[in-house]
N, C-alpha and C. Protein backbone atom coordinates (compact mmCIF):
# COMPACT_ATOMS: atom_id res chain seq x y z
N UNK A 1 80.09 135.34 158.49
CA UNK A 1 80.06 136.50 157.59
C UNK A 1 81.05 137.55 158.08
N UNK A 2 81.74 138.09 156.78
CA UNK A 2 82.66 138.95 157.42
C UNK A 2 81.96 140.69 157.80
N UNK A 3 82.63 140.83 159.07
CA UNK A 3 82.45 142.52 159.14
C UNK A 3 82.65 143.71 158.06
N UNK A 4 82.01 144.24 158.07
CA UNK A 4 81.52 145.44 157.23
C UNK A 4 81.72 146.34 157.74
N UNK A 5 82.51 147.68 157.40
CA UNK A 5 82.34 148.94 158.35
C UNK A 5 82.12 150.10 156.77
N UNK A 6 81.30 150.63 157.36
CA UNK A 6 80.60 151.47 155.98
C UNK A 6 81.73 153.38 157.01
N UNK A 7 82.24 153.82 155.30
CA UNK A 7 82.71 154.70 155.74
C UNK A 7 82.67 155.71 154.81
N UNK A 8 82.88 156.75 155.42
CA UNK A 8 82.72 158.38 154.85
C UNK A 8 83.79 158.97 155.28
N UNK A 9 84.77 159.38 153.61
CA UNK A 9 85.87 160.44 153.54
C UNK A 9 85.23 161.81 152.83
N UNK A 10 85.44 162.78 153.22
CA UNK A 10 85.35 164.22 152.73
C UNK A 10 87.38 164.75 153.01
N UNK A 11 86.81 165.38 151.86
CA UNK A 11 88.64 166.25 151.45
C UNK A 11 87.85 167.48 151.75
N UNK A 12 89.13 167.78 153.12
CA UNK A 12 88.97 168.99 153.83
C UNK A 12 89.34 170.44 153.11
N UNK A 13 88.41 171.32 153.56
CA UNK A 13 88.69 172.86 152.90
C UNK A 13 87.97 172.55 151.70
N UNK A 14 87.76 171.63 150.96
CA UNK A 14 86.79 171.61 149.37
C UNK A 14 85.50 172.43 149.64
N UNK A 15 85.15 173.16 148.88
CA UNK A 15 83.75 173.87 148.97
C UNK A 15 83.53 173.84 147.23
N UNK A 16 82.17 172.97 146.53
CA UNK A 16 81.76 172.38 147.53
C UNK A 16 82.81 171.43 148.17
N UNK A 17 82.12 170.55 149.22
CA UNK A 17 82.48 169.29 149.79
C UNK A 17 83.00 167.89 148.91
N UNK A 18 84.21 167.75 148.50
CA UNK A 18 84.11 166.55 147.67
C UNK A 18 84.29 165.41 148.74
N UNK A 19 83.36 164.53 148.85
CA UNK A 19 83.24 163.54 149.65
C UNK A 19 83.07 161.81 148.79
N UNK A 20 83.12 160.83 149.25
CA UNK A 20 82.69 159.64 149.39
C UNK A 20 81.72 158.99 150.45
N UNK A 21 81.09 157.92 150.19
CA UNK A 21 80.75 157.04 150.74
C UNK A 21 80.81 155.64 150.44
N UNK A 22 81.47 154.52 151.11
CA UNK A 22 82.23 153.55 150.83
C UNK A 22 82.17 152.61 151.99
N UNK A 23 81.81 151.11 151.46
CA UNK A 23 81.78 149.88 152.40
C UNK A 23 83.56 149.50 152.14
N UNK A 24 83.90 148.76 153.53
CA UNK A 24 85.26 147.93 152.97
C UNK A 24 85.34 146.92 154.16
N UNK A 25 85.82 145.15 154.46
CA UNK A 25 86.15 145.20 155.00
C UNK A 25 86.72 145.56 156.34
N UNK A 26 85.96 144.83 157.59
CA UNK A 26 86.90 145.31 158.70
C UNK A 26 88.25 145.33 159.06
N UNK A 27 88.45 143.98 158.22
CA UNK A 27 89.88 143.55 158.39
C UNK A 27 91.20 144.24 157.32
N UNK A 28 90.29 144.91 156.75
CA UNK A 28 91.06 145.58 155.31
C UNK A 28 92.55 145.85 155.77
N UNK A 29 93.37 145.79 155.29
CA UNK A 29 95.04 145.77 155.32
C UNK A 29 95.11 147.24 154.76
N UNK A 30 95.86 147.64 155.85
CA UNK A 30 95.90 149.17 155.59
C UNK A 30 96.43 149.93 154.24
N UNK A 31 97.00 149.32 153.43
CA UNK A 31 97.91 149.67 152.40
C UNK A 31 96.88 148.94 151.28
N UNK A 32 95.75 148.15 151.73
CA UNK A 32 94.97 148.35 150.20
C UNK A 32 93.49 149.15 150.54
N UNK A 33 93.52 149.48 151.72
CA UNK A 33 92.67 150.83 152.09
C UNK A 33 93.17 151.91 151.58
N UNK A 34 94.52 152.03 151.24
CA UNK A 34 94.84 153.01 150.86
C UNK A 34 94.75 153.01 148.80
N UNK A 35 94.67 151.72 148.40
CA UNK A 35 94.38 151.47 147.18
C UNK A 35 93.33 152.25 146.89
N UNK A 36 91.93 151.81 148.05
CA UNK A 36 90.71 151.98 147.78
C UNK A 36 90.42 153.00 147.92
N UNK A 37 90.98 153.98 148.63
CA UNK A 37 90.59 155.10 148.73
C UNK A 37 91.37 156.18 147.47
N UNK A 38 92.66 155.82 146.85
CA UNK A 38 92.79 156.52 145.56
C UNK A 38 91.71 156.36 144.36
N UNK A 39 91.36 155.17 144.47
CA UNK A 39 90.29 154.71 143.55
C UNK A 39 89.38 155.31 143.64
N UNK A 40 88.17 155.72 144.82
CA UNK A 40 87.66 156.25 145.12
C UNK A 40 87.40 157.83 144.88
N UNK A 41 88.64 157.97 144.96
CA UNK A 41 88.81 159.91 145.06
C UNK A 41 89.29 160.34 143.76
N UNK A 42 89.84 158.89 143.61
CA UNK A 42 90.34 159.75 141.99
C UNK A 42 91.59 159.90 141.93
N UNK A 43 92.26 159.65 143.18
CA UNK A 43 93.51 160.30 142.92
C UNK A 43 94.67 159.42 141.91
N UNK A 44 95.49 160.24 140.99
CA UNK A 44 95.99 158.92 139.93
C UNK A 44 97.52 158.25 140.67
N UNK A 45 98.21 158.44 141.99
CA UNK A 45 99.00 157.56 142.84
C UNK A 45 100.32 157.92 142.50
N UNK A 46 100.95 157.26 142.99
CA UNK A 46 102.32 157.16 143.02
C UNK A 46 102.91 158.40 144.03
N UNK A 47 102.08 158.53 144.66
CA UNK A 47 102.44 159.85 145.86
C UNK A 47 102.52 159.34 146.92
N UNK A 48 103.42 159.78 147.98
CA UNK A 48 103.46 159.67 149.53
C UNK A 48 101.99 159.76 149.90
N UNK A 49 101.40 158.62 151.26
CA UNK A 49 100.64 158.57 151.81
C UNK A 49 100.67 158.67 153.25
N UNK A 50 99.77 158.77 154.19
CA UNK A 50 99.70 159.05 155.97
C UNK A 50 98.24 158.52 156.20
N UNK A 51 98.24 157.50 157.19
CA UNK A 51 97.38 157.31 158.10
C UNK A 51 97.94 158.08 159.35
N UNK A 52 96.93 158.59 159.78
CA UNK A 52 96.95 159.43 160.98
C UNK A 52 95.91 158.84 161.78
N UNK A 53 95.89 158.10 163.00
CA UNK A 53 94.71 157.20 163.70
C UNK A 53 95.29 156.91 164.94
N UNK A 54 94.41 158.04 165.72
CA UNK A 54 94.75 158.19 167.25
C UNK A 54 95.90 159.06 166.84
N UNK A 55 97.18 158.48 167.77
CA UNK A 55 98.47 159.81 167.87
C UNK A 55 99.50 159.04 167.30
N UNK A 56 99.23 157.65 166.11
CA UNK A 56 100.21 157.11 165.08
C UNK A 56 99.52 157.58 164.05
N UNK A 57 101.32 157.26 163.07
CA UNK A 57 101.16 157.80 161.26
C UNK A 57 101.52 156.30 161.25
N UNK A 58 100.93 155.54 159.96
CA UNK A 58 100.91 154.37 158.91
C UNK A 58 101.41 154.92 157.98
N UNK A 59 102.17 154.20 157.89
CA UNK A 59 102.45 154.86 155.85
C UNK A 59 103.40 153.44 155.14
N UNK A 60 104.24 153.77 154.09
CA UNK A 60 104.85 152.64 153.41
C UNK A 60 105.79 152.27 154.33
N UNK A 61 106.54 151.10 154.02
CA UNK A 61 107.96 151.08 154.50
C UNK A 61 108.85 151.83 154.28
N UNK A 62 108.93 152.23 152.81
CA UNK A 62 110.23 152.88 152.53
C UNK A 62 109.91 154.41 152.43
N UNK A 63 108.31 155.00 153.20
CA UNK A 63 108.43 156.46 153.54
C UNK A 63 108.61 156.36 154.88
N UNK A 64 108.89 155.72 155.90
CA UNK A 64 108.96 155.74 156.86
C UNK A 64 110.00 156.76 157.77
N UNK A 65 109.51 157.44 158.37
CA UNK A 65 110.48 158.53 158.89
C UNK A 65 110.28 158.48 160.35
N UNK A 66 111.03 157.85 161.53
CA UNK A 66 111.14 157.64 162.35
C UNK A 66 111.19 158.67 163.58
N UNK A 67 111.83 160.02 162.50
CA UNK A 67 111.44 161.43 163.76
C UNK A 67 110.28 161.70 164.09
N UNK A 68 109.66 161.29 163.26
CA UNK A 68 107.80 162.12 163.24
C UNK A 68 107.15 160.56 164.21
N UNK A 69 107.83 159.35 164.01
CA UNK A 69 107.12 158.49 164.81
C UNK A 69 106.33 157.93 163.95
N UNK A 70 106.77 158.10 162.36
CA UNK A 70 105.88 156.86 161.97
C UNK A 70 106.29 155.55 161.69
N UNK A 71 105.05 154.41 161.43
CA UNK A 71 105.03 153.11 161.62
C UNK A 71 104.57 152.59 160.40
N UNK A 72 105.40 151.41 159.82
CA UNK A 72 105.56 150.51 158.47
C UNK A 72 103.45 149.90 159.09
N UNK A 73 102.77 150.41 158.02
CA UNK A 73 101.44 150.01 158.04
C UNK A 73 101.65 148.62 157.22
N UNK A 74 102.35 147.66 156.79
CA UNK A 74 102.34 146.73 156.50
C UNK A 74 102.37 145.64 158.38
N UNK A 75 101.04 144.62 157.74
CA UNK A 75 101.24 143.73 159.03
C UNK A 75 99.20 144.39 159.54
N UNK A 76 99.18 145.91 159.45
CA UNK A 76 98.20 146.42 160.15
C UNK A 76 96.71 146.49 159.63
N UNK A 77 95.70 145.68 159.97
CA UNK A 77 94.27 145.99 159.73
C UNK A 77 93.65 147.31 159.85
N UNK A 78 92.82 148.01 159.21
CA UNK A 78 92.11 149.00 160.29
C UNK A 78 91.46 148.55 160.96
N UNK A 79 90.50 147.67 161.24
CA UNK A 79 90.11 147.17 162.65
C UNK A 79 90.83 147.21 163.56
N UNK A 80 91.99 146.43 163.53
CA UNK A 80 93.39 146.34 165.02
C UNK A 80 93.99 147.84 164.79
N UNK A 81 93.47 149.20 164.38
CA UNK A 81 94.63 150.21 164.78
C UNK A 81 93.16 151.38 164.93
N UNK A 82 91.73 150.77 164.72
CA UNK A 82 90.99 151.93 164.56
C UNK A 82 90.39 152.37 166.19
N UNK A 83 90.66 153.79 166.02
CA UNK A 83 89.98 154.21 167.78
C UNK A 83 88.82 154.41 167.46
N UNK A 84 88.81 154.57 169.64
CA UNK A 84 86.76 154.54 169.55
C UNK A 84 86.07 155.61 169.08
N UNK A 85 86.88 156.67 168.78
CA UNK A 85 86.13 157.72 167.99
C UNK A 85 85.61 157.55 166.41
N UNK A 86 86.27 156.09 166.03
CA UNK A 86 85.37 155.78 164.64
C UNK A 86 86.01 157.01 164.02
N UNK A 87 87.30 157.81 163.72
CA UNK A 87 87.54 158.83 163.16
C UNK A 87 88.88 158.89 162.88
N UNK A 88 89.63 159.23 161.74
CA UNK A 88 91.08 159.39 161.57
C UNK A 88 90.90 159.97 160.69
N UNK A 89 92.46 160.53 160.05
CA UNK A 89 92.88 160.98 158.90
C UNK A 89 93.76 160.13 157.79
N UNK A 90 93.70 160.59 156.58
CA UNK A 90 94.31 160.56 155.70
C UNK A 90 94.92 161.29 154.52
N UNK A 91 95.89 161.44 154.68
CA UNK A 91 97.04 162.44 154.22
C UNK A 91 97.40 162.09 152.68
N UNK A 92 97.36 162.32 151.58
CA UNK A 92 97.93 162.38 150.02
C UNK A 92 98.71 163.39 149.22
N UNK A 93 99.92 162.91 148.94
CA UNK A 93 100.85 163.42 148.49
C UNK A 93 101.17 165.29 149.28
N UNK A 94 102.61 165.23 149.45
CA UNK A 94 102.99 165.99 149.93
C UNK A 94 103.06 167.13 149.62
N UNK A 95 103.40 167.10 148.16
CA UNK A 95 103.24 168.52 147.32
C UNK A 95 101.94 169.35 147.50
N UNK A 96 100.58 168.28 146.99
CA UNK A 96 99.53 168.93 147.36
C UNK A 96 98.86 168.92 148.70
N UNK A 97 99.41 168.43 149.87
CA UNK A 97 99.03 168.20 150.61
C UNK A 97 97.77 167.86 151.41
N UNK A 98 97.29 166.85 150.42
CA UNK A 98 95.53 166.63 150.60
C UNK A 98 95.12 165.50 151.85
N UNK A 99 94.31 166.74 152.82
CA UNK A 99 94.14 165.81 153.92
C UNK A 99 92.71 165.63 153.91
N UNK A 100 92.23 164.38 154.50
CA UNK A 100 90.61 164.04 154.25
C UNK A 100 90.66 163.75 155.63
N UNK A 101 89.26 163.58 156.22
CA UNK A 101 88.95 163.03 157.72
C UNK A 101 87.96 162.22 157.07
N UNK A 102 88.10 160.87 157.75
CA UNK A 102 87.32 159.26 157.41
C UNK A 102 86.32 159.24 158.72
N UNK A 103 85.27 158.61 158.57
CA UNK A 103 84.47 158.70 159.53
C UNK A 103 83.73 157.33 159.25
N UNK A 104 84.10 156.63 160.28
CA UNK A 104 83.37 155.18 160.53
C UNK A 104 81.92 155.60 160.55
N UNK A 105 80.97 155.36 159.59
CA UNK A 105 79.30 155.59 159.93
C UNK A 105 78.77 154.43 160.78
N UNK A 106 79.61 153.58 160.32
CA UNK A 106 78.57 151.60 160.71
C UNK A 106 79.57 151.07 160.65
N UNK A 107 80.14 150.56 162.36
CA UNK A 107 80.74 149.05 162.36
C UNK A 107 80.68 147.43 162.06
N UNK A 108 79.30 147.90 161.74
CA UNK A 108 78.45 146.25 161.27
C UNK A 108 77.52 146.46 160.33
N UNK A 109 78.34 147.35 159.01
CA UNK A 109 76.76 147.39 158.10
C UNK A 109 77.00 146.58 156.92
N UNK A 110 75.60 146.21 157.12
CA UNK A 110 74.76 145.13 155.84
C UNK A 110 73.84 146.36 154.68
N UNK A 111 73.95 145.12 153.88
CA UNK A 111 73.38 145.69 152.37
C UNK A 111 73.10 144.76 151.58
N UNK A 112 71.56 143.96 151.86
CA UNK A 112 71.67 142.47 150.97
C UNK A 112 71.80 143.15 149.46
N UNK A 113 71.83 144.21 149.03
CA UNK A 113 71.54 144.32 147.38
C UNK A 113 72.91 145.15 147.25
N UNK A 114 74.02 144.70 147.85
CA UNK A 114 75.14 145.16 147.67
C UNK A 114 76.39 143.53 147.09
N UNK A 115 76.57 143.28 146.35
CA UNK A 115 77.45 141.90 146.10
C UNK A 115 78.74 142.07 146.05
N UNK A 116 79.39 143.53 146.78
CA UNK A 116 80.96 143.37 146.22
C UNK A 116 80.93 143.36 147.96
N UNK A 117 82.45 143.34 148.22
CA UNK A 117 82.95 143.29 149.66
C UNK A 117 83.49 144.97 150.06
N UNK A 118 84.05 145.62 148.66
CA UNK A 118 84.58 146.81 149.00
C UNK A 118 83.65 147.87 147.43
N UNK A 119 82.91 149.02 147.79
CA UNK A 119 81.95 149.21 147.01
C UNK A 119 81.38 150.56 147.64
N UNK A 120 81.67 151.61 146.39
CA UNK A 120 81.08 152.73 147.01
C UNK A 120 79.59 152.91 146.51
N UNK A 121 79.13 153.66 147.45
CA UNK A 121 77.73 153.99 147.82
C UNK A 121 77.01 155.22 147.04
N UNK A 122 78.28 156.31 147.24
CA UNK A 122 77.50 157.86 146.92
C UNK A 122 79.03 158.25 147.24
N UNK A 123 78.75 160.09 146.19
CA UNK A 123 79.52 160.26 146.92
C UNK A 123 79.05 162.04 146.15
N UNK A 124 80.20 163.02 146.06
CA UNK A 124 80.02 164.22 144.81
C UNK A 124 81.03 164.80 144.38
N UNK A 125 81.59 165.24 143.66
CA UNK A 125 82.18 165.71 142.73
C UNK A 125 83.86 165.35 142.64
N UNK A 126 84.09 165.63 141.53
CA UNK A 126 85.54 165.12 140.80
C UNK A 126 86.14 165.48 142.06
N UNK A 127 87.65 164.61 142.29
CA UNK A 127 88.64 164.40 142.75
C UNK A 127 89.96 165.76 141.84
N UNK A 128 90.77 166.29 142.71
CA UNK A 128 91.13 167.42 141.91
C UNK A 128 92.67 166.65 141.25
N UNK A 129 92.53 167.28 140.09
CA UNK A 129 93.63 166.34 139.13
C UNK A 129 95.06 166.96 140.11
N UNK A 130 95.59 166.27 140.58
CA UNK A 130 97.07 166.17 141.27
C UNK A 130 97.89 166.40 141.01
N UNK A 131 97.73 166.41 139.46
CA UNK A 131 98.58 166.75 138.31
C UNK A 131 98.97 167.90 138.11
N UNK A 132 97.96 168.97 138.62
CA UNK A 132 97.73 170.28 137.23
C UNK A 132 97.52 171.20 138.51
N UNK A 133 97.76 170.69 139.81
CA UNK A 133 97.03 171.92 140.76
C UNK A 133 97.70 171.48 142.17
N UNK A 134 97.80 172.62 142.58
CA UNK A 134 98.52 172.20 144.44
C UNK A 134 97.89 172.31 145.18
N UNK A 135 97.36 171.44 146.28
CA UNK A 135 96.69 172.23 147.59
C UNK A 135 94.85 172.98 147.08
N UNK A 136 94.01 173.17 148.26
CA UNK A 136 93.23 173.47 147.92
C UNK A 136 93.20 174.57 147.31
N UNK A 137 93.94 175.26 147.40
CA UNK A 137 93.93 177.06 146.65
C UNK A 137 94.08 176.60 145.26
N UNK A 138 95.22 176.07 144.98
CA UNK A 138 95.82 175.42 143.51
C UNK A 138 94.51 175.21 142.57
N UNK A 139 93.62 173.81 143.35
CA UNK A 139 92.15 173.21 142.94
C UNK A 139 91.57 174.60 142.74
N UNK A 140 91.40 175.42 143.36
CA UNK A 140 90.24 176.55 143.36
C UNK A 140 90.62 177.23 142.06
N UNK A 141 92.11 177.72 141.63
CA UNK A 141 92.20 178.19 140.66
C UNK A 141 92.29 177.89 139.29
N UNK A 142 92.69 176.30 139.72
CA UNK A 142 92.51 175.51 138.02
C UNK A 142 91.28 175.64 137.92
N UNK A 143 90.19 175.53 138.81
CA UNK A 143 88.68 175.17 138.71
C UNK A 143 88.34 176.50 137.61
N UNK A 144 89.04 177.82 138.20
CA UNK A 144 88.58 179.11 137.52
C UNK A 144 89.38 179.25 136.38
N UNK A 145 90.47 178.72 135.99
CA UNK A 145 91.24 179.03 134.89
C UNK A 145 90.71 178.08 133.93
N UNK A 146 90.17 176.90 134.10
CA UNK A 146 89.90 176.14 133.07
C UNK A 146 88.29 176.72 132.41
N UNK A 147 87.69 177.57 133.41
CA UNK A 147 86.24 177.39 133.12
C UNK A 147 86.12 178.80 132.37
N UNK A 148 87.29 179.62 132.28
CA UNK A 148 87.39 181.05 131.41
C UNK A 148 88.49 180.72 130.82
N UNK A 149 87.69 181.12 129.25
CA UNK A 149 88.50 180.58 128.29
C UNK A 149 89.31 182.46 127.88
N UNK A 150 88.96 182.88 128.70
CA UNK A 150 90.24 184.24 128.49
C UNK A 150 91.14 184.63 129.50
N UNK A 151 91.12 183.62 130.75
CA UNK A 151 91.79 182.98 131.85
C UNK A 151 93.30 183.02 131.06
N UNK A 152 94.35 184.21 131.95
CA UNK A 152 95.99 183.72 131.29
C UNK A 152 96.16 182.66 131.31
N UNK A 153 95.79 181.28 131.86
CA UNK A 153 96.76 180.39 131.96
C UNK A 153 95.68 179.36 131.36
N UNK A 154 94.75 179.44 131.21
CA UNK A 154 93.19 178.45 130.95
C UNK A 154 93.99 177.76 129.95
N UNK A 155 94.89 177.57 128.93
CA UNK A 155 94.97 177.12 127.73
C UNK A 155 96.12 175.65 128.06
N UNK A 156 97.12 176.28 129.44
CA UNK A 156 97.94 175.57 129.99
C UNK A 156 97.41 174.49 130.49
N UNK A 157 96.66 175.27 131.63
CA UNK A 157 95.73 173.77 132.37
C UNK A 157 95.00 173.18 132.19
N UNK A 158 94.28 173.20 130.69
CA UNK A 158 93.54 172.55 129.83
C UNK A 158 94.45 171.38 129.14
N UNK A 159 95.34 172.02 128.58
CA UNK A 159 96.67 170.86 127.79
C UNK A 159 97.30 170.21 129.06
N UNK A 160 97.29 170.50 130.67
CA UNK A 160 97.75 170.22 131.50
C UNK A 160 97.10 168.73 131.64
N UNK A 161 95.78 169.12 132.18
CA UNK A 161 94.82 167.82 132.24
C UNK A 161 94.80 166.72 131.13
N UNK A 162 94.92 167.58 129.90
CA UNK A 162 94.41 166.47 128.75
C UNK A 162 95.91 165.60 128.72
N UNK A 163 96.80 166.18 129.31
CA UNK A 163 97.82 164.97 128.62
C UNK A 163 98.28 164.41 129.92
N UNK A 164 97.63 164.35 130.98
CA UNK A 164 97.30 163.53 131.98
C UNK A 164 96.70 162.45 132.28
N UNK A 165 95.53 163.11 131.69
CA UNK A 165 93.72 162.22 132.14
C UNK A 165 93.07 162.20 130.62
N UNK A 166 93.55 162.62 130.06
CA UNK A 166 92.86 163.05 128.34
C UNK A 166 91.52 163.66 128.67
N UNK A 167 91.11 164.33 127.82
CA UNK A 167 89.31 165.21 127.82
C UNK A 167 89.47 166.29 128.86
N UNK A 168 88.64 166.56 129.21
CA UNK A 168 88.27 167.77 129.72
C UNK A 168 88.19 167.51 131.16
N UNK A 169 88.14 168.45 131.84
CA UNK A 169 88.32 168.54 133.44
C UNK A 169 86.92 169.37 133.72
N UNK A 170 85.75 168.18 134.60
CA UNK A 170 84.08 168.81 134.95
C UNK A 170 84.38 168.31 136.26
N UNK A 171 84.42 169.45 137.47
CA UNK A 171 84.75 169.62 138.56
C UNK A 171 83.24 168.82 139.22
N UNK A 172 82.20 168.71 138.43
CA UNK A 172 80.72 168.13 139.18
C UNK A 172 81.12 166.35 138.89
N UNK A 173 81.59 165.77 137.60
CA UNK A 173 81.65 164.96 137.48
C UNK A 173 82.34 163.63 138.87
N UNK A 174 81.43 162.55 138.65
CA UNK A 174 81.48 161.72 139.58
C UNK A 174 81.26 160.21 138.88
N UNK A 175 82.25 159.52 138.75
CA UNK A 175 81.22 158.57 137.83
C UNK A 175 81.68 157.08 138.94
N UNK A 176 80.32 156.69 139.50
CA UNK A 176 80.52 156.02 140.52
C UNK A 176 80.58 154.63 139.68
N UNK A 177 79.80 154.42 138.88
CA UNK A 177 79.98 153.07 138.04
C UNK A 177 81.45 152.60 137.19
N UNK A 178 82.01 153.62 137.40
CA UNK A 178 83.35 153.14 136.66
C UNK A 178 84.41 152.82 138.26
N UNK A 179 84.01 153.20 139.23
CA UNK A 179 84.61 153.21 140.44
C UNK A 179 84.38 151.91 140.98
N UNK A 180 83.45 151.46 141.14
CA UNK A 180 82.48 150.54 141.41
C UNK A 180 83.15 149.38 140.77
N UNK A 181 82.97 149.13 139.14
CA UNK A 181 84.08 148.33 138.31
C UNK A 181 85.22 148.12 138.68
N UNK A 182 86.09 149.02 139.03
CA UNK A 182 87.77 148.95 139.66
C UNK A 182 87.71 148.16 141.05
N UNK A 183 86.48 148.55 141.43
CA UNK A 183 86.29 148.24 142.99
C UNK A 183 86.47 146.36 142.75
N UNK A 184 85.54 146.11 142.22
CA UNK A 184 84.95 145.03 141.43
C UNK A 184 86.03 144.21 141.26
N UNK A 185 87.05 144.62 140.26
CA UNK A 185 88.35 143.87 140.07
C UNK A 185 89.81 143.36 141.33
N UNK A 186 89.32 144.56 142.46
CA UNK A 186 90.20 144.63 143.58
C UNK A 186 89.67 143.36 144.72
N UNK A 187 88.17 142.99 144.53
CA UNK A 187 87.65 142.02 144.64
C UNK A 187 88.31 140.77 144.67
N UNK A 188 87.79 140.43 143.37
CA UNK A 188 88.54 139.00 142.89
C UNK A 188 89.71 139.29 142.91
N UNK A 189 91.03 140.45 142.85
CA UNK A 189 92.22 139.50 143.39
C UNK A 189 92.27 139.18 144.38
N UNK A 190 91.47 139.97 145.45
CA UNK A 190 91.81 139.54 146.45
C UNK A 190 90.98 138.16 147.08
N UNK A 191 90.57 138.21 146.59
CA UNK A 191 89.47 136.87 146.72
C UNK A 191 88.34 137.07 147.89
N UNK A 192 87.82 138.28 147.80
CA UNK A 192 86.52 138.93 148.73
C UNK A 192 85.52 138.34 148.28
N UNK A 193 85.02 138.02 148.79
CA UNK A 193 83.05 137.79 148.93
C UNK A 193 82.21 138.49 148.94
N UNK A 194 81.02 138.37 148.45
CA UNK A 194 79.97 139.46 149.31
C UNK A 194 80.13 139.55 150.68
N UNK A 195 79.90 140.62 151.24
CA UNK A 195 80.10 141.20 152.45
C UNK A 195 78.32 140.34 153.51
């Protein structure tokens, strides 16, 4: 049976706390950890990424920037790069500069009433659209411009979101069953098992 490591990301400075909770693979390949965790958070991609674990950065090949000392995460498990503090970071897109701290809960956790291999658990509230807002301050003020509709700009970052994500932007919303589904499909390509 393969290893299980059950883990918890929170995006730092969010108040509240927007967090996850998420099984994956020990052996998970760092660059579809990084799949799983856009999926997860919401975030819609195509942005520069950073593993930060111990005193190396992971990232793509072709962001690779050799002054800072980072390393092509292709080739790398998180098992073979994770320290004993069970703790790292992860860095999303540069503009907004969204950093989360991951926290190994369980190096060996089981869940007989769990059937996917990679599968979140819990987690709370929307992922901030990437689109429409910078940085946590950015999030804080779309949060207030969208929710006053006599807000100068409320009308912008309303048409901002909708022709992004379409509908409306509910900062509580979490919808783990549609996450869960994606999860589901990342599965069978990869040809995972129950855990």
């Amino acid at each position: 049976m393969a290893k299980t490591y059950l883990l918890k990301i929170l995006l730092q400075d969010t108040k509240p706390q927007i967090w996850r909770r998420f099984i994956v693979p020990a052996d998970i390949a760092l660059d579809t950890l990084h799949s799983v965790i856009r999926i997860i958070m919401g975030w819609s991609g195509g942005c520069f990424h950073l593993f930060i674990i111990g005193r190396k950065r992971y990232t793509y090949d072709f962001d690779v920037d050799p002054d800072f000392g980072d390393i092509s995460e292709e080739g790398f498990t998180l098992e073979s790069v994770l320290p004993r503090s069970g703790k790292f970071k992860y860095f999303y897109d540069i503009t907004g500069a969204w950093m989360h701290d991951i926290i190994v809960e369980n190096k060996d956790y089981t869940n007989p009433d769990c059937d996917q291999a990679i599968f979140c658990l819990e987690g709370k509230y929307a992922c901030p659209p990437n689109d429409c807002c910078i940085g946590v301050g950015g999030y804080e003020y779309f949060c207030q411009a969208i929710a006053d509709p006599n807000h100068e700009e409320h009308e912008d970052l309303v048409a901002c979101y909708d022709k992004y994500y379409g509908g409306t932007f509910d900062p509580e919303q979490f919808d783990i069953d549609e996450i869960n589904q994606i999860l589901h499909k990342i599965c069978i390509n990869l040809s995972l098992s129950k855990p």
